[in-house]
Protein backbone atom coordinates (compact mmCIF):
# COMPACT_ATOMS: atom_id res chain seq x y z
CA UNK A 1 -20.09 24.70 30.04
CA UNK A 2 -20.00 24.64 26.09
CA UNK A 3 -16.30 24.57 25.81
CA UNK A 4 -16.54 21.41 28.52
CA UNK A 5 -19.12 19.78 26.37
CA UNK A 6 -16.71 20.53 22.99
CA UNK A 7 -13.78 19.63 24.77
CA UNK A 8 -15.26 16.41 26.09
CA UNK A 9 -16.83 15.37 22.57
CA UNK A 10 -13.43 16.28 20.63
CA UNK A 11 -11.75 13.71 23.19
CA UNK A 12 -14.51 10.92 21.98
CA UNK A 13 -13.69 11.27 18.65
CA UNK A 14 -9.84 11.20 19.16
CA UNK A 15 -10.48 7.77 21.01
CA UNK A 16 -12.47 6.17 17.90
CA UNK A 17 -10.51 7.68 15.15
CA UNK A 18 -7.43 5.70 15.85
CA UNK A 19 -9.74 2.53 15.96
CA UNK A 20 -8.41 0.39 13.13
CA UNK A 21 -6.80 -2.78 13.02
CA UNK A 22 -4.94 -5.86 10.89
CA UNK A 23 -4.78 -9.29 10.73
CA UNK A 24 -2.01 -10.92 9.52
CA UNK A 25 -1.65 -13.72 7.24
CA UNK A 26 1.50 -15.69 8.18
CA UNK A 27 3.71 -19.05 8.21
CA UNK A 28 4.71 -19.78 11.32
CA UNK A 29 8.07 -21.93 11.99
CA UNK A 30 8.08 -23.38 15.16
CA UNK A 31 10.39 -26.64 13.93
CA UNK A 32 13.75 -26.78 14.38
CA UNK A 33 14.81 -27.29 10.67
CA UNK A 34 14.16 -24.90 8.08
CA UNK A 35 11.10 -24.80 5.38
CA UNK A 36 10.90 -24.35 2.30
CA UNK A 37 7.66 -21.43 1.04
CA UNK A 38 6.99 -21.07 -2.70
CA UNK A 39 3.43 -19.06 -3.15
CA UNK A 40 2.35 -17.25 -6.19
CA UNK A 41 0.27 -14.56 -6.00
CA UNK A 42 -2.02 -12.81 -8.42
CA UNK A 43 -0.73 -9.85 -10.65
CA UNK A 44 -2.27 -6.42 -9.26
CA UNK A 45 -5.69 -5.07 -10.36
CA UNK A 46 -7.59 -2.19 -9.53
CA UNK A 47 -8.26 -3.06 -6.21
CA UNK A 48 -6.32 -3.64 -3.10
CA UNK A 49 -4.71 -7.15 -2.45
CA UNK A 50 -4.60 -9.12 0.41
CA UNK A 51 -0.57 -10.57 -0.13
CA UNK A 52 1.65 -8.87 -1.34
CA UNK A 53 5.44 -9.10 -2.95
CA UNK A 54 6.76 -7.62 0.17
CA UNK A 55 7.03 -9.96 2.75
CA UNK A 56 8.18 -9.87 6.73
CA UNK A 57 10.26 -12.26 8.70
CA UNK A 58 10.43 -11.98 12.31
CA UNK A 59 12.39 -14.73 15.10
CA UNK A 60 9.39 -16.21 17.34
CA UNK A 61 10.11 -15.68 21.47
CA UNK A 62 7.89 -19.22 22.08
CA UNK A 63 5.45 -20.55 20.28
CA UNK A 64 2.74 -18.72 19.67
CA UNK A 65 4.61 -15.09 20.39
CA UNK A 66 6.57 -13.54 17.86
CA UNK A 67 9.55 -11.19 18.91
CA UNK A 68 8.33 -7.82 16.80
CA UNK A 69 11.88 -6.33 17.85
CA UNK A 70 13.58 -9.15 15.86
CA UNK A 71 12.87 -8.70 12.00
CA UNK A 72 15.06 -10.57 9.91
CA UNK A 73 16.35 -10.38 6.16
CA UNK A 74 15.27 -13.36 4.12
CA UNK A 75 16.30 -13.19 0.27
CA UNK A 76 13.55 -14.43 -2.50
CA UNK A 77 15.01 -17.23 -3.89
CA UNK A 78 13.14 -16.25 -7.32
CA UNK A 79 13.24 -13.82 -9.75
CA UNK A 80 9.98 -13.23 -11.02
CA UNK A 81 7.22 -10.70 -9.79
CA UNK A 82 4.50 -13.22 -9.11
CA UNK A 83 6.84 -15.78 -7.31
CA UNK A 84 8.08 -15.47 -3.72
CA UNK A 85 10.13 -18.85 -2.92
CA UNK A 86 11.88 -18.43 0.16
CA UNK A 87 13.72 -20.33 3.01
CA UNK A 88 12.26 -20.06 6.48
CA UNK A 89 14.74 -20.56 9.07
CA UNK A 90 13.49 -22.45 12.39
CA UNK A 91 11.75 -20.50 14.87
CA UNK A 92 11.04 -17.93 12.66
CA UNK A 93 7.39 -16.11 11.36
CA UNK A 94 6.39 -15.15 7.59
CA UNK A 95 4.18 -12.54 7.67
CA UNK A 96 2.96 -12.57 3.66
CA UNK A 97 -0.35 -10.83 3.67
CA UNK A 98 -2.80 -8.28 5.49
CA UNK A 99 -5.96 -7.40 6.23
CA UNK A 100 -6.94 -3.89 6.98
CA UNK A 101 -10.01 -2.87 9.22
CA UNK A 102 -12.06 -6.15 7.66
CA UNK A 103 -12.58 -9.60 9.58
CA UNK A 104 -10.97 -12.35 7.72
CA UNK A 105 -13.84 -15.60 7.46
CA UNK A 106 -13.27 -17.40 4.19
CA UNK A 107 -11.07 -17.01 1.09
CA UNK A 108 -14.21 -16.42 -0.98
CA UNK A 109 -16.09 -13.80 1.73
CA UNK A 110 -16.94 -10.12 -0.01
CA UNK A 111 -14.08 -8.25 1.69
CA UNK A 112 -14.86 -4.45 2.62
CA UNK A 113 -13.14 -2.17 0.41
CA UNK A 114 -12.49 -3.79 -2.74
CA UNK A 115 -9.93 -6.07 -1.31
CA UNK A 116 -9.25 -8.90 -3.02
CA UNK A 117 -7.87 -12.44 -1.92
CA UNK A 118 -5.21 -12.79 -5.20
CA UNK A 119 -3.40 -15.71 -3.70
CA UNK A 120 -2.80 -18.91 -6.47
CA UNK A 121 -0.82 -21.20 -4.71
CA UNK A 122 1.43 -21.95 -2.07
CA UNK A 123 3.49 -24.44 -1.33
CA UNK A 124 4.85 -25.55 2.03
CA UNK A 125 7.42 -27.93 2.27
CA UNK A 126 9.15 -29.30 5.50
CA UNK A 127 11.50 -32.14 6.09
CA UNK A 128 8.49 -34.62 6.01
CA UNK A 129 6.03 -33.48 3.77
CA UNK A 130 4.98 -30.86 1.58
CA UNK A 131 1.68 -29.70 1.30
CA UNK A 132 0.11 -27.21 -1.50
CA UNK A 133 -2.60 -24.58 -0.51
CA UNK A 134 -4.97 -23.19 -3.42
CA UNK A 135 -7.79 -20.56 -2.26
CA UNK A 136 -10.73 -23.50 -1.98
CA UNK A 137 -8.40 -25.11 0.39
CA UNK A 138 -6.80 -22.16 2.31
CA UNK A 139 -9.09 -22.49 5.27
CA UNK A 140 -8.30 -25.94 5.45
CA UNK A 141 -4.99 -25.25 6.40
CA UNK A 142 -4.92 -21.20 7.21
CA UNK A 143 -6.52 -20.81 11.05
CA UNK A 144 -7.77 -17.52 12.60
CA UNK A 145 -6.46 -17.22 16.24
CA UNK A 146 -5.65 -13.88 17.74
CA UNK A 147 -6.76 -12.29 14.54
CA UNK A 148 -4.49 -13.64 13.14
CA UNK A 149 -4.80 -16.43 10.08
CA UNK A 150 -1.71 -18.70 10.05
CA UNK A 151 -0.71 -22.38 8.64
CA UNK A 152 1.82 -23.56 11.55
CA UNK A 153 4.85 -26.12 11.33
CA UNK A 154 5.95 -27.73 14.50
């Protein structure tokens, strides 16, 4: 009866142990032209930022869905550290932050273990306009849906 009871409480913790989760910040493409993404990001401090230098591009199935078995290679047309300026092609996902195990509310919430939002700017620019994004207006433009927070071009 005790090895039941172990057995039973080891398979309880194996089920909340893998309990952990992201939400990704992103750019999504669903236009039929290309775009134009310039963001600069904060240099690294002691804690753990939200965006990073390494960035993801994946193809989008339909709107709303992005095809995870579709990653694509997408040069940054800059050469600095702090300066990601790429081209994102139509139909296509930039995936340029994460948040790990915390609930994303507000560019200026207290995030869980020392995260830090260490976005400056971003720039978004499309065939008819161009819009810039500093943290006090992220959430203007930046929705949560899915957990995910994404600005999204149609």
């Amino acid at each position: 009866m005790k090895a039941l009871k172990i057995i039973i409480l080891f398979l309880f913790l194996q089920l909340f142990w893998s309990c952990s989760w992201i939400e990704h910040f992103m750019v999504i493409n669903e236009s039929d032209t290309p775009i134009e993404i310039i963001y600069t990001l904060e240099p690294p401090k002691e804690t753990f930022a939200i965006f990073d230098y390494r960035y993801d591009v994946y193809a989008i199935k339909k709107p709303g869905q992005i095809d995870w078995n579709k990653k694509m290679e997408i040069n940054d047309l800059d050469t600095s550290f702090q300066i990601i300026h790429i081209q994102l092609p139509p139909k296509a996902t930039l995936i340029f932050g994460n948040l790990h195990n915390d609930k994303y509310t507000s560019y200026n919430q207290y995030f869980i273990n020392g995260r830090s939002f260490n976005l400056i700017e971003m720039t978004v620019k499309t065939a008819k306009d161009t819009i810039v994004v500093k943290p006090e207006t992220f959430d203007t433009f930046f929705k949560k849906k899915n957990g995910n927070v994404s600005y999204v071009v149609r």
